[in-house]
N, C-alpha and C. Protein backbone atom coordinates (compact mmCIF):
# COMPACT_ATOMS: atom_id res chain seq x y z
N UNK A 1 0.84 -1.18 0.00
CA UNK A 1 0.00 0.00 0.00
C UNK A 1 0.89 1.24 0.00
N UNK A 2 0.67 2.11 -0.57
CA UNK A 2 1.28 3.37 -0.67
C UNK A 2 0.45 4.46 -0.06
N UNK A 3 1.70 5.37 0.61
CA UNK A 3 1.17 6.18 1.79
C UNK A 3 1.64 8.01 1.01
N UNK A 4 0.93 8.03 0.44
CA UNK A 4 0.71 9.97 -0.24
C UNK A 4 1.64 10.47 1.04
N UNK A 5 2.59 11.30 0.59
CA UNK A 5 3.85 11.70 1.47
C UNK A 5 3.03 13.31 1.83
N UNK A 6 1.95 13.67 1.10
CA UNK A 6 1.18 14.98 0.94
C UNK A 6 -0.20 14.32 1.70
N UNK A 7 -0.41 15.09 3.12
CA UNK A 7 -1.81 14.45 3.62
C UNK A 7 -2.90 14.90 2.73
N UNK A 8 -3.95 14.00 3.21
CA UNK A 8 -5.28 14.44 1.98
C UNK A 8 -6.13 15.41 3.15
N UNK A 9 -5.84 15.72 4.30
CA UNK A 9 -6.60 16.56 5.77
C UNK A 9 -5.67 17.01 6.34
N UNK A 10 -6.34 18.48 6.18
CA UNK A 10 -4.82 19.34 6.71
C UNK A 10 -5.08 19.21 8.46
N UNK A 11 -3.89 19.62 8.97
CA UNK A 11 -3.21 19.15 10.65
C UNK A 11 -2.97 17.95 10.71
N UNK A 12 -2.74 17.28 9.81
CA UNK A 12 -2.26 15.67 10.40
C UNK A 12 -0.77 15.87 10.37
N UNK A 13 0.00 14.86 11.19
CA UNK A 13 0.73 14.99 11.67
C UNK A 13 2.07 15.18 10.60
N UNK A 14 1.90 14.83 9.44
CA UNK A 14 2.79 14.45 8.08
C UNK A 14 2.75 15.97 7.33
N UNK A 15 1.78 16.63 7.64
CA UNK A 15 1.39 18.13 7.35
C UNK A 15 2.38 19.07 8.36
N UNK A 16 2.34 18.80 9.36
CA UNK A 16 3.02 19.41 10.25
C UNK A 16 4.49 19.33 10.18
N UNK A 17 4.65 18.28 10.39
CA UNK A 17 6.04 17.93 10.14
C UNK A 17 6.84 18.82 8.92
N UNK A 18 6.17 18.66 7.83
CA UNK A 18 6.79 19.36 6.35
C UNK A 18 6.62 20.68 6.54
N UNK A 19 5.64 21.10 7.24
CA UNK A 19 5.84 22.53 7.81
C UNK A 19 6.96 23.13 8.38
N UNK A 20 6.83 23.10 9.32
CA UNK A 20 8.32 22.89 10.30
C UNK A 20 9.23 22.37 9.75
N UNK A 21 9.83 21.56 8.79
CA UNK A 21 11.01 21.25 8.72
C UNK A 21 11.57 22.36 7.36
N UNK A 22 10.52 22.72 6.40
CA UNK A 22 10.69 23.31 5.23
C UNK A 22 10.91 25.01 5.48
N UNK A 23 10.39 25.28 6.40
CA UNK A 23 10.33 26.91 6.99
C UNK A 23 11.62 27.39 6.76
N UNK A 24 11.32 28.41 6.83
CA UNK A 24 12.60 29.71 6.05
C UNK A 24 14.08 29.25 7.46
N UNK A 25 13.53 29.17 8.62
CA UNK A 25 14.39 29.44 9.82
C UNK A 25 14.55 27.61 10.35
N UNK A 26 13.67 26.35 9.67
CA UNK A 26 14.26 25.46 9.81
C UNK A 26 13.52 24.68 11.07
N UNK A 27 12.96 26.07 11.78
CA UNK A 27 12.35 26.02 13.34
C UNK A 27 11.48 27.41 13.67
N UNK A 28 10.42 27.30 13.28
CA UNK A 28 9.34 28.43 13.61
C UNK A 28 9.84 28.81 15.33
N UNK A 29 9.51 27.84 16.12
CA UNK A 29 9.22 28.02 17.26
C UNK A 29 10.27 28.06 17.85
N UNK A 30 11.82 27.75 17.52
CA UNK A 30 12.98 28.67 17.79
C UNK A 30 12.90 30.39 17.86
N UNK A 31 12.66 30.93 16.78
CA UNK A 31 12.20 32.70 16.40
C UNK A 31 11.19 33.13 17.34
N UNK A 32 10.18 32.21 17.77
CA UNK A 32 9.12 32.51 18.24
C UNK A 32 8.93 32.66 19.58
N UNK A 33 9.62 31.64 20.15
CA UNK A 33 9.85 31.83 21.35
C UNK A 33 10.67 32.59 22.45
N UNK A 34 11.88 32.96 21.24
CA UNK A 34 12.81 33.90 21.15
C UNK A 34 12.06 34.85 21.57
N UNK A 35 11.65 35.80 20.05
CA UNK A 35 10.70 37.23 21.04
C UNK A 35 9.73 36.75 21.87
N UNK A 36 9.09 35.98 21.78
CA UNK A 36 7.94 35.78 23.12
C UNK A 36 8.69 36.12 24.53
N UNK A 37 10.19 35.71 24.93
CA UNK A 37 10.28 35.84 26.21
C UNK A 37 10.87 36.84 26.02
N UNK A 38 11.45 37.76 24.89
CA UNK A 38 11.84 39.33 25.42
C UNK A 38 10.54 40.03 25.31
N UNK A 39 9.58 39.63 24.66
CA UNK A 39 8.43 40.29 24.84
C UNK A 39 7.94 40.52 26.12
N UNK A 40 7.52 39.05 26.89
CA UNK A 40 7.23 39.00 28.47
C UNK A 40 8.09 39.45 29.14
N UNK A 41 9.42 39.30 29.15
CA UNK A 41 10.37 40.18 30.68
C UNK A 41 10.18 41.80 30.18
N UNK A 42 9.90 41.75 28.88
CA UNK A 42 9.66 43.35 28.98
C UNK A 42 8.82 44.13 29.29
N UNK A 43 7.42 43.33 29.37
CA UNK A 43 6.33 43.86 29.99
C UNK A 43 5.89 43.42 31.45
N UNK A 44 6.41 42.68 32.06
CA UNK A 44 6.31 41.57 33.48
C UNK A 44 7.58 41.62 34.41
N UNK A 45 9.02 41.99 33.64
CA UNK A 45 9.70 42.14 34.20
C UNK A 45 10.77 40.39 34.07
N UNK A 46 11.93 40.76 34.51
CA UNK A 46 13.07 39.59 34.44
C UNK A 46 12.55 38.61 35.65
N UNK A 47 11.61 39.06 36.63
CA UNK A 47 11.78 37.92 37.65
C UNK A 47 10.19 37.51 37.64
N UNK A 48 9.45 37.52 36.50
CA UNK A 48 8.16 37.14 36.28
C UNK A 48 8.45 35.41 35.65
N UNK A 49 8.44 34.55 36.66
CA UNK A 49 8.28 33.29 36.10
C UNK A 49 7.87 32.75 35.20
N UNK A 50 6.78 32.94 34.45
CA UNK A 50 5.91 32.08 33.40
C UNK A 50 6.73 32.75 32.44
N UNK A 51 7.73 33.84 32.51
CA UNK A 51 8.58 34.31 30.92
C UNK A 51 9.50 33.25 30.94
N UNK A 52 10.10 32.75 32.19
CA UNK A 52 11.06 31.43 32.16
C UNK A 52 10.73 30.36 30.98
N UNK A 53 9.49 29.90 30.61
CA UNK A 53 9.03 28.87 29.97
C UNK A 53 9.91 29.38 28.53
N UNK A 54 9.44 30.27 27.90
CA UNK A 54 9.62 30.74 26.59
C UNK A 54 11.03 30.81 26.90
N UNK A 55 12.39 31.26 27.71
CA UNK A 55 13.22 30.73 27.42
C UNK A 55 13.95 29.77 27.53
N UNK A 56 13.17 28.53 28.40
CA UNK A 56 13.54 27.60 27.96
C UNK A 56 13.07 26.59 26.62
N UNK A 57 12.20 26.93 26.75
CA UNK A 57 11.65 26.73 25.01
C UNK A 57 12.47 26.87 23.62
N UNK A 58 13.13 28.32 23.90
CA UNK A 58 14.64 28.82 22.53
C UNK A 58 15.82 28.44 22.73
N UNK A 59 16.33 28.07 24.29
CA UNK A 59 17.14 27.38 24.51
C UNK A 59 17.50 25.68 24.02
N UNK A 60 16.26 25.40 24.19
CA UNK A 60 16.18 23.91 23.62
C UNK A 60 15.95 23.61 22.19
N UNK A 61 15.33 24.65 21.99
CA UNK A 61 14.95 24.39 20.04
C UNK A 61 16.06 25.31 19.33
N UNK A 62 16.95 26.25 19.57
CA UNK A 62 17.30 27.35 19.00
C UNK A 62 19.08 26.31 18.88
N UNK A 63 19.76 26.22 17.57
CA UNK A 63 21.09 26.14 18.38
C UNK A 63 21.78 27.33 18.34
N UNK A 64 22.70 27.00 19.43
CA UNK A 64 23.27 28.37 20.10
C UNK A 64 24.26 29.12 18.98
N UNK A 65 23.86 29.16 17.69
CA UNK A 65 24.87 29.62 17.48
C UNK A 65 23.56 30.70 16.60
N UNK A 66 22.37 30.22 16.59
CA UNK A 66 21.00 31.13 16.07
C UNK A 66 20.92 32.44 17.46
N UNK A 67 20.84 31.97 18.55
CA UNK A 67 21.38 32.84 19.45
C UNK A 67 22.22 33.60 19.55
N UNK A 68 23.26 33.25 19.74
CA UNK A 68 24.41 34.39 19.52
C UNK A 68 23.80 35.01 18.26
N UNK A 69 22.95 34.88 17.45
CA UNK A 69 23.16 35.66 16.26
C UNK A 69 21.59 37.10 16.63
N UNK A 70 20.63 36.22 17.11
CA UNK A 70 19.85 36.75 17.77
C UNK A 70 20.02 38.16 18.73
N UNK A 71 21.20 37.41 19.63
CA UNK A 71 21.29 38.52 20.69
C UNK A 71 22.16 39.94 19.98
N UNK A 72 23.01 39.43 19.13
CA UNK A 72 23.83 40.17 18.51
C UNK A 72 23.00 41.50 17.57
N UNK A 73 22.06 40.69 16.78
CA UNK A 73 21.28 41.49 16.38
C UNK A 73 20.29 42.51 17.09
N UNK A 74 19.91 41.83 18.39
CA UNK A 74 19.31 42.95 19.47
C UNK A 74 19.76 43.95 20.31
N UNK A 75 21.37 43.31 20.34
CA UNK A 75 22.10 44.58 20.70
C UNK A 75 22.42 45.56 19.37
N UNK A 76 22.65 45.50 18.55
CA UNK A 76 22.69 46.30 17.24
C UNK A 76 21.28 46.97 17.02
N UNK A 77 20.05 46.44 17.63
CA UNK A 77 18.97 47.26 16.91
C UNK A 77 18.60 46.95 15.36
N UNK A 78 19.12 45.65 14.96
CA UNK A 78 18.71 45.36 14.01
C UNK A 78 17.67 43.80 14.24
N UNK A 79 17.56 43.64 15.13
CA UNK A 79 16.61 42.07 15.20
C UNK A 79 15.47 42.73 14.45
N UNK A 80 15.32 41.43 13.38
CA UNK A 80 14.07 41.68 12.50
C UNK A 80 12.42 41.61 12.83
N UNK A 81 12.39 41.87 14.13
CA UNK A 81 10.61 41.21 15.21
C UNK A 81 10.77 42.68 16.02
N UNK A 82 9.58 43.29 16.23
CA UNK A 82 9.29 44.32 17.53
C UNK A 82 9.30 43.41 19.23
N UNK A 83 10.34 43.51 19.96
CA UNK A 83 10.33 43.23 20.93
C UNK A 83 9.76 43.84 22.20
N UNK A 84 8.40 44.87 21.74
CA UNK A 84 7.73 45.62 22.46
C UNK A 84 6.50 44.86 22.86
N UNK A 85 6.40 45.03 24.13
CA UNK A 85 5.11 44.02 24.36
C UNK A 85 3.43 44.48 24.15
C-alpha cells in the first residue's frame, strides 16, 4: 500500500512535520519563542516566572549559534521582530 507523502486533511501529523522542517528558519518556534520571552520580561519584568518557559523553550529548540546571532542582532537594533510588548 502506498502512503501519499502529501496528507489528503490538513493538521495531520505528516502536514506538520513538512511545515516545520521546510520553513525559512528550519524552526518556527525557535524565532518565536525567542521574542515571546523578550516580549514578556519586557512587559512583566526579568523575575516574572511564566517568561522562564519561553526561554527555555529557545534554549532547547534554537542552536546556540541562532542565538548568539539573535542577541547580537538585538544589541545592534537590528533584530528583525518588535520586541515591544
Amino acid at each position: 500500500m502506498l502512503v501519499s507523502p502529501t496528507p489528503t486533511r490538513p493538521g495531520t501529523g505528516a502536514q506538520t512535520l513538512w511545515i516545520s522542517t521546510t520553513s525559512n528558519t528550519k524552526n518556527p518556534g525557535s524565532f518565536q519563542n525567542y521574542t515571546d520571552y523578550f516580549k514578556c520580561i519586557a512587559a512583566k519584568g526579568d523575575d516574572f516566572a511564566p517568561c522562564k518557559q519561553f526561554q527555555r523553550a529557545y534554549n532547547s529548540l534554537c542552536p546556540n549559534e541562532w542565538i548568539a546571532k539573535f542577541d547580537e542582532q538585538r544589541d545592534n537594533g537590528t533584530f528583525p521582530a518588535s520586541l515591544e510588548p
